[in-house]
Each structure stands twice: as structure tokens, then as C-alpha cells.
Protein backbone atom coordinates (compact mmCIF):
# COMPACT_ATOMS: atom_id res chain seq x y z
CA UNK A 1 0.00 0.00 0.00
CA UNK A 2 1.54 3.05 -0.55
CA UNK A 3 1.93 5.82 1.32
CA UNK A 4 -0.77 7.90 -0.38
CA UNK A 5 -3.88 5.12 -0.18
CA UNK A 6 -2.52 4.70 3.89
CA UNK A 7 -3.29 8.47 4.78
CA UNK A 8 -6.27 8.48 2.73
CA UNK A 9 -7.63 5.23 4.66
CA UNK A 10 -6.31 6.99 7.92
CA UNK A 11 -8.53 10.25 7.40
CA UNK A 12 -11.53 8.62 5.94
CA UNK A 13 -11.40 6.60 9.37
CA UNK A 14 -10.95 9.82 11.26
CA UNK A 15 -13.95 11.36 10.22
CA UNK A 16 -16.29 8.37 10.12
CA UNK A 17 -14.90 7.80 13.66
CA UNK A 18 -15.97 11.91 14.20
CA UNK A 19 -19.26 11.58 13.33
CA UNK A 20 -20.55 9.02 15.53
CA UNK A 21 -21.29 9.87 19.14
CA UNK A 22 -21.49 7.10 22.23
CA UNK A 23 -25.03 7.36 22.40
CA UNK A 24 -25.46 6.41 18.92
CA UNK A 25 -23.29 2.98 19.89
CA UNK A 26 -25.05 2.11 23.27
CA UNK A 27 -22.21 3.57 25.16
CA UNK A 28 -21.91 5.73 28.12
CA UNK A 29 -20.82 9.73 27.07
CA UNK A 30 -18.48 9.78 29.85
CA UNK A 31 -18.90 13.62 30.33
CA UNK A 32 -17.65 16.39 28.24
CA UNK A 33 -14.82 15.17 25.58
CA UNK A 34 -11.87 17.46 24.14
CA UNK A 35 -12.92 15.86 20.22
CA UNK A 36 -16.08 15.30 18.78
CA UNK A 37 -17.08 11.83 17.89
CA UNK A 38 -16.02 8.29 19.68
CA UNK A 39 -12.42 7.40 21.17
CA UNK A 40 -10.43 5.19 19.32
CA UNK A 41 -10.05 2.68 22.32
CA UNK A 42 -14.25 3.02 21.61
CA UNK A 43 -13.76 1.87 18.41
CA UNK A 44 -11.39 -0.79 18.72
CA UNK A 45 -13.25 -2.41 21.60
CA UNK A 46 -16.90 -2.29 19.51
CA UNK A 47 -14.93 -3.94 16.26
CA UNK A 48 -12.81 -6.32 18.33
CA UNK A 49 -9.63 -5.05 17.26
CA UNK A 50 -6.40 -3.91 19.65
CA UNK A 51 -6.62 -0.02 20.38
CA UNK A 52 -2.53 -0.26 19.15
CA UNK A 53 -3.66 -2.27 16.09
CA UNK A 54 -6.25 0.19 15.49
CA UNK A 55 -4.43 3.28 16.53
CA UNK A 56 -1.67 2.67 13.98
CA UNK A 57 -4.55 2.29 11.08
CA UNK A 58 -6.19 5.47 11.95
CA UNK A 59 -2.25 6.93 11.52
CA UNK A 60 -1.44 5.90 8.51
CA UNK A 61 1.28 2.97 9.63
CA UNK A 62 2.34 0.34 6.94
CA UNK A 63 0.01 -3.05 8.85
CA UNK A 64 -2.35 -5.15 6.95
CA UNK A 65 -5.70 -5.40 7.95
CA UNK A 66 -8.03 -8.78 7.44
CA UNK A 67 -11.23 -9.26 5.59
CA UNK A 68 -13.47 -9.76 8.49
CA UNK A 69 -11.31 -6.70 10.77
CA UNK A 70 -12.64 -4.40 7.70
CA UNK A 71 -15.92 -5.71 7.95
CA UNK A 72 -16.48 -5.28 11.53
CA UNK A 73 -14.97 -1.38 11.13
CA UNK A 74 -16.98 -0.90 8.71
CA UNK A 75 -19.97 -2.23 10.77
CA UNK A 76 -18.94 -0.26 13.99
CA UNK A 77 -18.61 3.30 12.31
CA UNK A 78 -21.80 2.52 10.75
CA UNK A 79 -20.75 2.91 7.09
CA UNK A 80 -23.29 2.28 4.49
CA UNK A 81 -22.84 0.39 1.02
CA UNK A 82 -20.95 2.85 -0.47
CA UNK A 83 -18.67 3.82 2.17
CA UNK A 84 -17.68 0.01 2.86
CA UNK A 85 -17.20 -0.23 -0.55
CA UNK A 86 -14.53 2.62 -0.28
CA UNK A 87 -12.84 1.36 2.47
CA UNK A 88 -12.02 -1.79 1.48
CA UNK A 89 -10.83 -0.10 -2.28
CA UNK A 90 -8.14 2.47 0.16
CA UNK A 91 -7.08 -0.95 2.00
CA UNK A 92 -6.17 -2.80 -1.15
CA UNK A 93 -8.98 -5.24 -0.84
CA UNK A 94 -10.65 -6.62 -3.66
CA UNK A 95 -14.50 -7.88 -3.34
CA UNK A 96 -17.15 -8.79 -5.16
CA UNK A 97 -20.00 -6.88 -6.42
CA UNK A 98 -18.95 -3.53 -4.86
CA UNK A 99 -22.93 -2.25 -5.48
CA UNK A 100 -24.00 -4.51 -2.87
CA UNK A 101 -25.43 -2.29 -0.08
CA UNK A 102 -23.33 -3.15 3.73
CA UNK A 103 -25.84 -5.04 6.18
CA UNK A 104 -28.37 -3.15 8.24
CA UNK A 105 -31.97 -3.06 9.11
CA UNK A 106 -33.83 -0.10 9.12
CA UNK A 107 -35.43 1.25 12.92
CA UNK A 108 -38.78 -0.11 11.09
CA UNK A 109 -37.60 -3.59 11.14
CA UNK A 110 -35.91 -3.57 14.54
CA UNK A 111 -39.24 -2.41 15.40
CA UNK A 112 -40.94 -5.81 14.34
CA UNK A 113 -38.71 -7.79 16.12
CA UNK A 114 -39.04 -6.02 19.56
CA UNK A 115 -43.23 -6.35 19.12
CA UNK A 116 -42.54 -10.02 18.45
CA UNK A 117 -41.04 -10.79 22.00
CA UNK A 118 -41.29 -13.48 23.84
CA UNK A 119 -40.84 -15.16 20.28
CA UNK A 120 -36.98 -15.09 20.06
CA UNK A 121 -36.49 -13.08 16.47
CA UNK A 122 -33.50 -12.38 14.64
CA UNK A 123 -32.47 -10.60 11.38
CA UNK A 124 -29.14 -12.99 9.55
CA UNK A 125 -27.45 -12.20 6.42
CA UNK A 126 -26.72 -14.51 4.33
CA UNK A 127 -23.30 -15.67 6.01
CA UNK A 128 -25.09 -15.80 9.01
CA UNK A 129 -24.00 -12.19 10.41
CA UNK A 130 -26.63 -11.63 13.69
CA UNK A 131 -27.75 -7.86 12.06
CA UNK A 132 -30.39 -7.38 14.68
CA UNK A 133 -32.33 -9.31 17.26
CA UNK A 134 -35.03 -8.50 20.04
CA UNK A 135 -34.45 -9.26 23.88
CA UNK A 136 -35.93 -12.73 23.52
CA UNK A 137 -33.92 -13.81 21.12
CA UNK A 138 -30.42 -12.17 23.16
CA UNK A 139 -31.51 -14.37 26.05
CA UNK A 140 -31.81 -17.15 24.35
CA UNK A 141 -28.15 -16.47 22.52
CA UNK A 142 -26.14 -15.98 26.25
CA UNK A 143 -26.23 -12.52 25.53
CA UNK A 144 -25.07 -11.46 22.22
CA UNK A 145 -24.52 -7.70 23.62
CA UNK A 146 -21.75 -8.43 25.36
CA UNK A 147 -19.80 -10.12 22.50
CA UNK A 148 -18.52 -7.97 19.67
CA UNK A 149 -20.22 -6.98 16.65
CA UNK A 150 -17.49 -8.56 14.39
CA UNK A 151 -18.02 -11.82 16.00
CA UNK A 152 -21.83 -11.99 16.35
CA UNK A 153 -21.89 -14.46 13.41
CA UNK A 154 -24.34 -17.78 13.97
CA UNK A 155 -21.38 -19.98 12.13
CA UNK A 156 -18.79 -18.68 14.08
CA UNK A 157 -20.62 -18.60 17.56
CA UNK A 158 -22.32 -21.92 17.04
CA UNK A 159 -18.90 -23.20 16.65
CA UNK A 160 -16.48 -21.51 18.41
CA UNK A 161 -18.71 -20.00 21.71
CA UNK A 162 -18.43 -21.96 24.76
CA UNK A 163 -22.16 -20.81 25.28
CA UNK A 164 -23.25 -21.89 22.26
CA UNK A 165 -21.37 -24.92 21.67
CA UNK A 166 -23.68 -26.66 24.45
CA UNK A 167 -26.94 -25.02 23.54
CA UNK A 168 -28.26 -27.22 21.48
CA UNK A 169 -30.42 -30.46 22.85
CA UNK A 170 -30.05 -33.77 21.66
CA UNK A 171 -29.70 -32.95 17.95
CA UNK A 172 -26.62 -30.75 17.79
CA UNK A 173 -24.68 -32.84 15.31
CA UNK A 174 -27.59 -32.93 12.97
CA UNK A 175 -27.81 -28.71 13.26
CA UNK A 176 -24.14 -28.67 12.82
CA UNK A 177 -24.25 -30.63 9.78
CA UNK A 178 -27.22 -28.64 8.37
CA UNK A 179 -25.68 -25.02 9.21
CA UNK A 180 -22.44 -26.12 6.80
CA UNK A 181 -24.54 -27.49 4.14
CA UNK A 182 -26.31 -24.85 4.08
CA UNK A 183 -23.34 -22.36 4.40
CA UNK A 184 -21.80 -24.09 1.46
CA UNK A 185 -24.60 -24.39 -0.73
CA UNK A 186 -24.87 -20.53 -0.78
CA UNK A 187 -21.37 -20.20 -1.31
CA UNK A 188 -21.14 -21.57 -4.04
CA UNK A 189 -22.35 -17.85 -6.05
CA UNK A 190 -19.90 -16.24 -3.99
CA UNK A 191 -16.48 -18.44 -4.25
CA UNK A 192 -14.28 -15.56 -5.14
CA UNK A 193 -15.62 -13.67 -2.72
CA UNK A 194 -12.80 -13.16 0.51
CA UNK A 195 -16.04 -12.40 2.70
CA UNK A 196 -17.19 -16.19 2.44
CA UNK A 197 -13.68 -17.17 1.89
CA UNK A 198 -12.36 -15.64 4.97
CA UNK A 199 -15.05 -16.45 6.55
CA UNK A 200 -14.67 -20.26 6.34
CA UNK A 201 -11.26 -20.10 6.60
CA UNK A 202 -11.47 -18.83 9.94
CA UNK A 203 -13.63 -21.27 10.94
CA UNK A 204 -11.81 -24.43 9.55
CA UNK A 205 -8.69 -22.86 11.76
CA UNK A 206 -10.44 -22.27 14.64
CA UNK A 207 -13.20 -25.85 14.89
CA UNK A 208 -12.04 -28.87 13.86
CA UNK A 209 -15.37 -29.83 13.45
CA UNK A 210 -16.63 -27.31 11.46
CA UNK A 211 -13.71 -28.56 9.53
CA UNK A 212 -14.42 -32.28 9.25
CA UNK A 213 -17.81 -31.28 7.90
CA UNK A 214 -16.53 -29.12 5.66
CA UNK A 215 -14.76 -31.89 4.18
CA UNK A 216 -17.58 -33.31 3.40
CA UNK A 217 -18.72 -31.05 0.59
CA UNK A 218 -22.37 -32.02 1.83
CA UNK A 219 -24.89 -29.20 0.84
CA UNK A 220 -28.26 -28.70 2.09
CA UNK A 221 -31.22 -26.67 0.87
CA UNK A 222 -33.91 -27.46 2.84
CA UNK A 223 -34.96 -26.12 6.06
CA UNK A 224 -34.67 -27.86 9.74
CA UNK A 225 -37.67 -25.99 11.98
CA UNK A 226 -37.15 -28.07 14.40
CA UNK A 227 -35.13 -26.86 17.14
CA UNK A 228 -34.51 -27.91 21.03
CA UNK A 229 -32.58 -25.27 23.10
CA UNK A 230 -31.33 -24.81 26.43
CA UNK A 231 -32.04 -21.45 28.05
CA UNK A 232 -31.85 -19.98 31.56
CA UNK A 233 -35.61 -20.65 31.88
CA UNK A 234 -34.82 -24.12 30.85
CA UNK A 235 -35.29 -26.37 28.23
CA UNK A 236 -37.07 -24.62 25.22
CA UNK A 237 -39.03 -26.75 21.97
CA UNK A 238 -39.49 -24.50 19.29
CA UNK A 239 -40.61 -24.01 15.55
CA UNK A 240 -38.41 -21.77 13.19
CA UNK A 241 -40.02 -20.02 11.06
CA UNK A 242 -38.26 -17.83 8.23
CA UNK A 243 -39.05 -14.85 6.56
CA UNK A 244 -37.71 -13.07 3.52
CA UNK A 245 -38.68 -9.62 2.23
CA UNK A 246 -37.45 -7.24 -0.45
CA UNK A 247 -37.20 -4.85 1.86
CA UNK A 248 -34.20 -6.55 4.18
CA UNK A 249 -30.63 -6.27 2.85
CA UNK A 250 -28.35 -8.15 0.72
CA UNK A 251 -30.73 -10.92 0.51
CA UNK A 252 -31.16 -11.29 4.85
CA UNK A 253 -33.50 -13.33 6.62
CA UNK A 254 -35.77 -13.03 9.38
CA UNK A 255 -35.79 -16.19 11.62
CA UNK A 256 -38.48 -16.00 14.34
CA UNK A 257 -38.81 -18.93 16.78
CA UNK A 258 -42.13 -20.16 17.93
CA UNK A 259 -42.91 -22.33 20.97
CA UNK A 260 -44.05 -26.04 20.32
CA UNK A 261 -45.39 -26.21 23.44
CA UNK A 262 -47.06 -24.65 26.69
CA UNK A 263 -44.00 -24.72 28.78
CA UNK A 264 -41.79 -23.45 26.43
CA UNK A 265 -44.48 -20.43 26.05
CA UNK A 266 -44.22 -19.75 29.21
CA UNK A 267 -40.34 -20.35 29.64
CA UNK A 268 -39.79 -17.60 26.67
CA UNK A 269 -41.61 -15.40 28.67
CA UNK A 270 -39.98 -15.44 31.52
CA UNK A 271 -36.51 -15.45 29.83
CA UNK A 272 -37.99 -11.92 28.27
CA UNK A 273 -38.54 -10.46 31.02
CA UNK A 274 -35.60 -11.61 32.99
CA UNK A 275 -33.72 -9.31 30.46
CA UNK A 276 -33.35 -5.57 30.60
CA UNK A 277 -35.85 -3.44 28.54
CA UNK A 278 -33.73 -1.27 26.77
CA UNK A 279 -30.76 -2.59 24.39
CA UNK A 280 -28.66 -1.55 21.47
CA UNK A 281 -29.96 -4.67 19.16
CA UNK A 282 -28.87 -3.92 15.79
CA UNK A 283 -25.02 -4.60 14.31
């Protein structure tokens, strides 16, 4: 990269950085502040990235910067289509279809999925990013606010996440098959495409079994709506149920769950209101 394309990428971070305030994050203001706009340390911790690491990008300094650390940047400063676009162009990043608007639901949507509580609802892309969710469905998760907004991937949490690696009852080799044929069914438009690729790369270094079923070049295009949770209200039997609409972006989903029974009616309910009313939901 040369000199040039690192102090353009520094400023265009600067002022995307600038224009964001804590409240418009979920963060605390902390009093008055000497610059406008969030901290850098704010940034780094929101994308998951070292305030160093981070530091040095926003100054210009010859590092290299992944796929997925753009992505959750990009996601963090809130940058839409166009502006992700750009900064992956000034980092020397090449990906596909550069039209394709960045990931985000619009206060409208997040609105459904808050009236749908105690039905856990959840907005994916189609890599499985977790764009937004409602309190029901952040219960049932462990608590996605408290992981970072790079990382709230379904793939990479169901996976890699101590939480979620025992959430699933009885079946969870039969969901973890299903997730990768899935995964790898849709990949298959998108196989130049460092996003997916760095994506499952990721994964196949960091889960050996994710990896063994990768292997398997199985791919799956049917649904499973059957699925059997644990939860801090207990055990939970629901019904998925999947939505897609023209007015979601980049082709997202949105996956409500729906109890099969009374007691897991009841158990939804009280994991709602066992979490606090007000949350920063979307990514």
C-alpha cells in the first residue's frame, strides 16, 4: 500500500470515527470530551480489534488489515454500502460486487422484532452475520450484547462459543451438519468472494469440526424448523419459522422462533422479562 492510499484510509477513518457519538453505539458519554465523535479505544473495543492495532490504522502505519477486521470497522462506524465499498478499495482489498449495499436493518424492522417478544427473532445475512435481534432472542443467545459486533456471526458462535457450543439439545450434530450445508450451498455464487472465503477459513482454523464437515462437501437446501434449546428458563421446543422480504438487505432473513409447546411459552416469557428493557440490538 503506498503511502498515499494509507493516509487516505487513515482520514476517511478519522472522520467516520468523528461523526458518531457514544449514544449512537449504546455507550456511556463519559462527560464532556476534548474531540467530537467516539475514542479510538471506543472503536477498537466495539470492532474487536487492539486499540494499538487500530491506533496505527487510523495513523497511517504500513500493517495489513483482514477481511473480516474491515468488515467489523466498517460495521462499527456505521458505514453504508458505499462507504464500505470505499474502504475496502483504500485498504487494497478486492471484493465482489462492490454495489452490494453493507448489512443493516432499518429502525422499522428492529421495530418488528421487539413487538414479536417473547418469540426469540433475529435478522441474519446470508453468512449468518446476527444484524439485529429483540431481547428474547439475546436471552436465548447468552447474551449477544456483550460479544462484539465482528463476532456476532451464527457460524462462528455456534462453533467456536463456549455458550453456544452446548446449547443445542439432543440434535446438535444434525444442526451442525445442516448449518455447513447450508453455508456451502450458498457459497457456491460467492467463491471468489474473501467475505465467504475468509469467513470459512477462519472457521476451519479455529473448529475442527466445522472442519471435518466441511470436508464433506455435503450441501443442504432445505430447512430444519425443528429446534430444542437450552435457556436460563430451561429447556425450550421450538418451531423456526423464516421470513424473507425485499425490503431486508443483501438478501437477509428473518428467523423467528415459535414455541411447540405450553412450557416453552411460558419459559420464553420469563426469559424476556428476565432481560433488561432497553438494548442496542442492531449490528
Amino acid at each position: 500500500m503506498t503511502d498515499a492510499r494509507r493516509t487516505e484510509l487513515a482520514d476517511f477513518l478519522r472522520t467516520r470515527r468523528e461523526r458518531l457519538t457514544p449514544d449512537d453505539v449504546g455507550l456511556p458519554s463519559g462527560g464532556r470530551r476534548r474531540t467530537p465523535g467516539l475514542r479510538r479505544e471506543e472503536v477498537a473495543l466495539l470492532a474487536g480489534v487492539g486499540v494499538t492495532w487500530y491506533t496505527w490504522l487510523e495513523q497511517g502505519r504500513d500493517i495489513n488489515a483482514s477481511v473480516q477486521v474491515l468488515e467489523a470497522i466498517a460495521r462499527t462506524l456505521r458505514m453504508d454500502g458505499q462507504e464500505r465499498w470505499h474502504l475496502f478499495q483504500l485498504a487494497g482489498v478486492t471484493v465482489v460486487a462492490p454495489s452490494a449495499p453493507c448489512p443493516g436493518v432499518s429502525p422499522a424492522d428492529q421495530a418488528v422484532l421487539d413487538q414479536l417478544d417473547p418469540f426469540p427473532a433475529a435478522v441474519l445475512s446470508r453468512r449468518y452475520e446476527i444484524l439485529a435481534y429483540n431481547r428474547a432472542y439475546n436471552g436465548l443467545a447468552g447474551d449477544l450484547d456483550a460479544v462484539a459486533p465482528g463476532e456476532r456471526n451464527q457460524l462462528w458462535l455456534f462453533f467456536t462459543h463456549p455458550y453456544w457450543l452446548d446449547l443445542c439439545i439432543g440434535n446438535r450434530a444434525e444442526a451442525a451438519a445442516h448449518l455447513v450445508g447450508t453455508m456451502r450451498a450458498g457459497m457456491a455464487e460467492h467463491l471468489d468472494d474473501p467475505l465467504w472465503t475468509g469467513l470459512v477459513r477462519r472457521l476451519r482454523e479455529a473448529s475442527a469440526e466445522f472442519d471435518g464437515l466441511w470436508r464433506r462437501h455435503d450441501v443442504v437446501d432445505h430447512p430444519m424448523p425443528a429446534k430444542d434449546f437450552r435457556s436460563p428458563a430451561g429447556d425450550l421446543h421450538l418451531q423456526l419459522v423464516r421470513f424473507t422480504a425485499g425490503q431486508l438487505p443483501g438478501g437477509a432473513r428473518m428467523m423467528v422462533y415459535t414455541p411447540r409447546d405450553d412450557v416453552t411459552r411460558v419459559r420464553l416469557e420469563q426469559l424476556v422479562r428476565a432481560e433488561p428493557a432497553q438494548r442496542l440490538h442492531a449490528v
